[in-house]
C-alpha atoms as a PDB file:
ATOM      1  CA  UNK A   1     104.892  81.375 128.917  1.00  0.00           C
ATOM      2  CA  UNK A   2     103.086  84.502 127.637  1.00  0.00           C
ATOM      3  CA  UNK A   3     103.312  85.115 124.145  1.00  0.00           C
ATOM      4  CA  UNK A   4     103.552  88.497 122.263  1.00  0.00           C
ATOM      5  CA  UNK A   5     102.533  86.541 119.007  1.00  0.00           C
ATOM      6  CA  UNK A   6      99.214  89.173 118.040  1.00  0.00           C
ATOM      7  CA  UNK A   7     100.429  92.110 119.386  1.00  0.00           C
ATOM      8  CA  UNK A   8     104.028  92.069 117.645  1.00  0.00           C
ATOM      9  CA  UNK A   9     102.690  90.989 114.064  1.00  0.00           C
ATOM     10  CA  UNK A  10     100.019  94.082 114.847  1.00  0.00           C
ATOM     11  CA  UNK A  11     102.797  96.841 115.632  1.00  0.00           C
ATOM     12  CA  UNK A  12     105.070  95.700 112.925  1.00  0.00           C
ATOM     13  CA  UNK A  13     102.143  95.619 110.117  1.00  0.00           C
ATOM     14  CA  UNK A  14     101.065  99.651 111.793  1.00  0.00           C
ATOM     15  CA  UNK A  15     104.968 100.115 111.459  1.00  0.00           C
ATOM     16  CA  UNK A  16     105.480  99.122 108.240  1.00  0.00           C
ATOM     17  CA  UNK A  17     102.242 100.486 106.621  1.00  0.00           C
ATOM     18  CA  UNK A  18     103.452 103.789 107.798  1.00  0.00           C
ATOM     19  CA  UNK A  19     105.958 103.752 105.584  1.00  0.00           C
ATOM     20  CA  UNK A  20     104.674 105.970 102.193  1.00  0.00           C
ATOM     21  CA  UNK A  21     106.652 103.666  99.899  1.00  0.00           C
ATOM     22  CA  UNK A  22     105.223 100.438 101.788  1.00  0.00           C
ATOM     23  CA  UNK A  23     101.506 101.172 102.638  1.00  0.00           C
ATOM     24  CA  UNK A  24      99.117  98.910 100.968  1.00  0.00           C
ATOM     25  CA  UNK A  25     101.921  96.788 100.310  1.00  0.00           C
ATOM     26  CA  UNK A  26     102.392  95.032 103.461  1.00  0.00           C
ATOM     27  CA  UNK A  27     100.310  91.569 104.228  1.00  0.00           C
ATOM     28  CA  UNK A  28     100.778  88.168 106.226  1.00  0.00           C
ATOM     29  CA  UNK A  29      99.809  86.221 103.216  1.00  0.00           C
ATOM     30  CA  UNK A  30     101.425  86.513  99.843  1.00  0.00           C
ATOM     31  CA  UNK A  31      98.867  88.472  97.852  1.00  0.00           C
ATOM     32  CA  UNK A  32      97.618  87.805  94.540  1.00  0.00           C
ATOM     33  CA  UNK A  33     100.598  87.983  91.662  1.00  0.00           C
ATOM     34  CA  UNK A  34      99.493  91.060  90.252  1.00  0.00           C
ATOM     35  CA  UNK A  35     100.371  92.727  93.830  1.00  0.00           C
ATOM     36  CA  UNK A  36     103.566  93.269  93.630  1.00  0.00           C
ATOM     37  CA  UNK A  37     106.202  94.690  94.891  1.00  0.00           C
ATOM     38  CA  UNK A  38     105.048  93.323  98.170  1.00  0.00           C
ATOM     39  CA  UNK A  39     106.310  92.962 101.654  1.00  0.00           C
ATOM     40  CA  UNK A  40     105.210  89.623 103.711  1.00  0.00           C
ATOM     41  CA  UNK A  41     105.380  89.253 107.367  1.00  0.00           C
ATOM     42  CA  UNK A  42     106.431  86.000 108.047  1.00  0.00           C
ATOM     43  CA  UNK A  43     107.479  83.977 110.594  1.00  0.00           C
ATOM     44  CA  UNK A  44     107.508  84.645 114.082  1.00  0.00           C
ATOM     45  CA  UNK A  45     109.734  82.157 116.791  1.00  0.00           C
ATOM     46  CA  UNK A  46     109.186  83.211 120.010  1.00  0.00           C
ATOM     47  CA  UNK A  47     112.040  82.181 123.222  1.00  0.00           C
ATOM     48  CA  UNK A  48     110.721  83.002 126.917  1.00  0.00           C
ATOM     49  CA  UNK A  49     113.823  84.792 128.252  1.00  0.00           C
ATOM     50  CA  UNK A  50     112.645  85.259 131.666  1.00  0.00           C
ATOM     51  CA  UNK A  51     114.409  87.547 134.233  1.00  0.00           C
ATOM     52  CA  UNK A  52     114.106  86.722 137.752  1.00  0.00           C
ATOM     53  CA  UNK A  53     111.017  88.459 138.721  1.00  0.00           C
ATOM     54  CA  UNK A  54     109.742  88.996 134.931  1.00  0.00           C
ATOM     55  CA  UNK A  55     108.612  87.368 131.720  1.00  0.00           C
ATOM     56  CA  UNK A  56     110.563  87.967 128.551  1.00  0.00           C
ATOM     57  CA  UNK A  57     110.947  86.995 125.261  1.00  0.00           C
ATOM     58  CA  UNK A  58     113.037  86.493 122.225  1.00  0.00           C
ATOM     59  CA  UNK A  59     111.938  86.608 119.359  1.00  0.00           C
ATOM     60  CA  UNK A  60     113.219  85.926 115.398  1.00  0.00           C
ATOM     61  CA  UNK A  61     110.790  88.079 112.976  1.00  0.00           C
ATOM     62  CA  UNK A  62     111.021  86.960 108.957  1.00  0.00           C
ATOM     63  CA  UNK A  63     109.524  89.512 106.703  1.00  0.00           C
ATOM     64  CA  UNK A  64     109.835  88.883 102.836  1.00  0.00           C
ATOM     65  CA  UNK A  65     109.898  91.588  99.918  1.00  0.00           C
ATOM     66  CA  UNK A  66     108.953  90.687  96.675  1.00  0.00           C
ATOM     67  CA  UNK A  67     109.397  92.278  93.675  1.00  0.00           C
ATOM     68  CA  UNK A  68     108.529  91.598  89.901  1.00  0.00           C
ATOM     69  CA  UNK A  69     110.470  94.591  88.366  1.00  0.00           C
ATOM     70  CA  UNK A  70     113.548  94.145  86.351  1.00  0.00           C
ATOM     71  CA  UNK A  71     116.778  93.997  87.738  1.00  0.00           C
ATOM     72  CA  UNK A  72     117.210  93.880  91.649  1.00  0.00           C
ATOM     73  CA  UNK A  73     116.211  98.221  92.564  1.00  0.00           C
ATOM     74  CA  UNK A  74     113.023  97.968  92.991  1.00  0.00           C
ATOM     75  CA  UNK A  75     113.580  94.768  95.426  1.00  0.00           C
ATOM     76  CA  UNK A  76     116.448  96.611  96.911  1.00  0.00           C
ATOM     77  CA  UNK A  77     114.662  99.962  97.576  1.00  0.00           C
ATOM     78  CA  UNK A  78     111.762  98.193  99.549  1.00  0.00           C
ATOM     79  CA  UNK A  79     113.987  96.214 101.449  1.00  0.00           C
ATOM     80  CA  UNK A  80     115.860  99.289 102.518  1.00  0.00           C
ATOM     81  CA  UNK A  81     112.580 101.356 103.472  1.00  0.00           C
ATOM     82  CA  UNK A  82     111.855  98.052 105.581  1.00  0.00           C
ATOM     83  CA  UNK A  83     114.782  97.887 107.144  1.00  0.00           C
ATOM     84  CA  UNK A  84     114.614 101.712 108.131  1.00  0.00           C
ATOM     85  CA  UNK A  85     111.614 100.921 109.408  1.00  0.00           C
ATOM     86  CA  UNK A  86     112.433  98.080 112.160  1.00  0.00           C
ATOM     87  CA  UNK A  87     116.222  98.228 112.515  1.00  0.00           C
ATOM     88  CA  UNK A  88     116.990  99.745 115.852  1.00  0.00           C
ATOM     89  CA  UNK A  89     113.737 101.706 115.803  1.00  0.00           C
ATOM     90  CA  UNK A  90     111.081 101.809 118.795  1.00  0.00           C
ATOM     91  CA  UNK A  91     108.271  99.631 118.571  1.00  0.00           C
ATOM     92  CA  UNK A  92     105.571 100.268 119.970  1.00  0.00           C
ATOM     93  CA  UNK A  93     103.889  96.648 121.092  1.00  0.00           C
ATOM     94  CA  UNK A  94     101.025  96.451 123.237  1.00  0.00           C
ATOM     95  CA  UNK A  95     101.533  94.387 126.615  1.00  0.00           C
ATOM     96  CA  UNK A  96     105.600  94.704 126.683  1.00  0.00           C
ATOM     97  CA  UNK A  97     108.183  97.118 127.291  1.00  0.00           C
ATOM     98  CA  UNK A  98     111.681  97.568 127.069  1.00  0.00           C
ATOM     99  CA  UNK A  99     110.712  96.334 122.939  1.00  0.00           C
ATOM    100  CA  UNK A 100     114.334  96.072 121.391  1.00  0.00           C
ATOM    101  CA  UNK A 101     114.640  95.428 117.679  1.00  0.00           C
ATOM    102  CA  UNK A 102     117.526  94.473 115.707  1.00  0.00           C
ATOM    103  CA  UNK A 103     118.249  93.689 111.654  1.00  0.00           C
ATOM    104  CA  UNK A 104     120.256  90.127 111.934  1.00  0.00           C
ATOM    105  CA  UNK A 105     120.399  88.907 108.416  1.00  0.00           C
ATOM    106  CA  UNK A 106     119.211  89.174 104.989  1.00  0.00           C
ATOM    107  CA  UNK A 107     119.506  86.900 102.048  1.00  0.00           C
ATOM    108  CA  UNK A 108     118.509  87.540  98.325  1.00  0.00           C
ATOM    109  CA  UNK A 109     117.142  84.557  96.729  1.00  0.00           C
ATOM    110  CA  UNK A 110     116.734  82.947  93.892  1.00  0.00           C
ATOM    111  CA  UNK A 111     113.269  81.814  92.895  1.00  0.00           C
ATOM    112  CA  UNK A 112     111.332  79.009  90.594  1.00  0.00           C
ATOM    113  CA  UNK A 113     109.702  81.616  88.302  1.00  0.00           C
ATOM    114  CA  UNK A 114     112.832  84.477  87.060  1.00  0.00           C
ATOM    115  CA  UNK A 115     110.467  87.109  86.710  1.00  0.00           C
ATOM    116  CA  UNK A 116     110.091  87.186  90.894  1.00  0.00           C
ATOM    117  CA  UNK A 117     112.810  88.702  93.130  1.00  0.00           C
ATOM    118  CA  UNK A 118     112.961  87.708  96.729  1.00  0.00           C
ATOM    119  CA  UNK A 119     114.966  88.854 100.198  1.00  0.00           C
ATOM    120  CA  UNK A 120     114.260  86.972 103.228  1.00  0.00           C
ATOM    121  CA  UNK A 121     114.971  88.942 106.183  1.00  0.00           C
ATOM    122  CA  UNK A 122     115.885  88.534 110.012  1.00  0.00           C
ATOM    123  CA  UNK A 123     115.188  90.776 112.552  1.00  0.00           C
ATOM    124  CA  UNK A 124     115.791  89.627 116.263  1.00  0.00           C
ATOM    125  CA  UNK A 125     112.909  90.673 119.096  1.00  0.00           C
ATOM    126  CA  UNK A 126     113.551  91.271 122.896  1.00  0.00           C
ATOM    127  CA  UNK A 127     110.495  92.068 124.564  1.00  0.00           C
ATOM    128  CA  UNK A 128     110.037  92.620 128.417  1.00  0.00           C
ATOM    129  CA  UNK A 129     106.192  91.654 129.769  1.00  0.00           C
ATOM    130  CA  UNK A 130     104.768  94.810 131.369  1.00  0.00           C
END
């Protein structure tokens, strides 16, 4: 099975990063406290959906935004210039084609300390092998 594990968490880091509201903001660990509002790339589950004479994937992307502001805007305005971002927009990802990306599901949560805001995003992931 090939795996687009490197090259997807690289294109969606460039992606997001371009993003004026998001760059500098956007890591694969949590950063330091202080560094928030933040976006995390999380998880990434990878499916081979093979085609007869290719290699494919599916794949389920998390990405987390964290905020420390008051209230939920702050949370809610990253979120939305991350979802702008990756929701039915090309992605560029090196070694595949026909890169299809798709908002699934989102979830605000609840977390231990009150002064933290979290969503926990979904984005499904079709990638073709080139």
């Amino acid at each position: 099975m090939a795996t687009a594990l490197r090259p997807l968490q690289t294109a969606v880091f460039a992606k997001l990063n371009a993003v004026p509201l998001l760059t500098g903001r956007v890591h694969s660990e949590l950063p330091e406290l202080s560094a928030y509002p933040c976006v995390q790339i999380g998880s990434i589950f990878e499916t081979p959906d093979d085609s007869h004479d290719g290699q494919g994937l599916t794949s389920l992307l998390t990405i987390h935004v964290w905020s420390k502001a008051p209230g939920n805007g702050e949370l809610f305005d990253f979120f939305a210039a991350v979802d702008a971002a990756l929701d039915r927009v090309p992605l560029a990802v090196s070694g595949w084609s026909e890169v299809r990306i798709k908002h699934i599901q989102h979830e605000v949560l609840s977390d231990p300390d009150p002064d933290v805001r979290h969503i926990n995003a979904r984005y499904d992931i079709a990638l073709t092998k080139e």
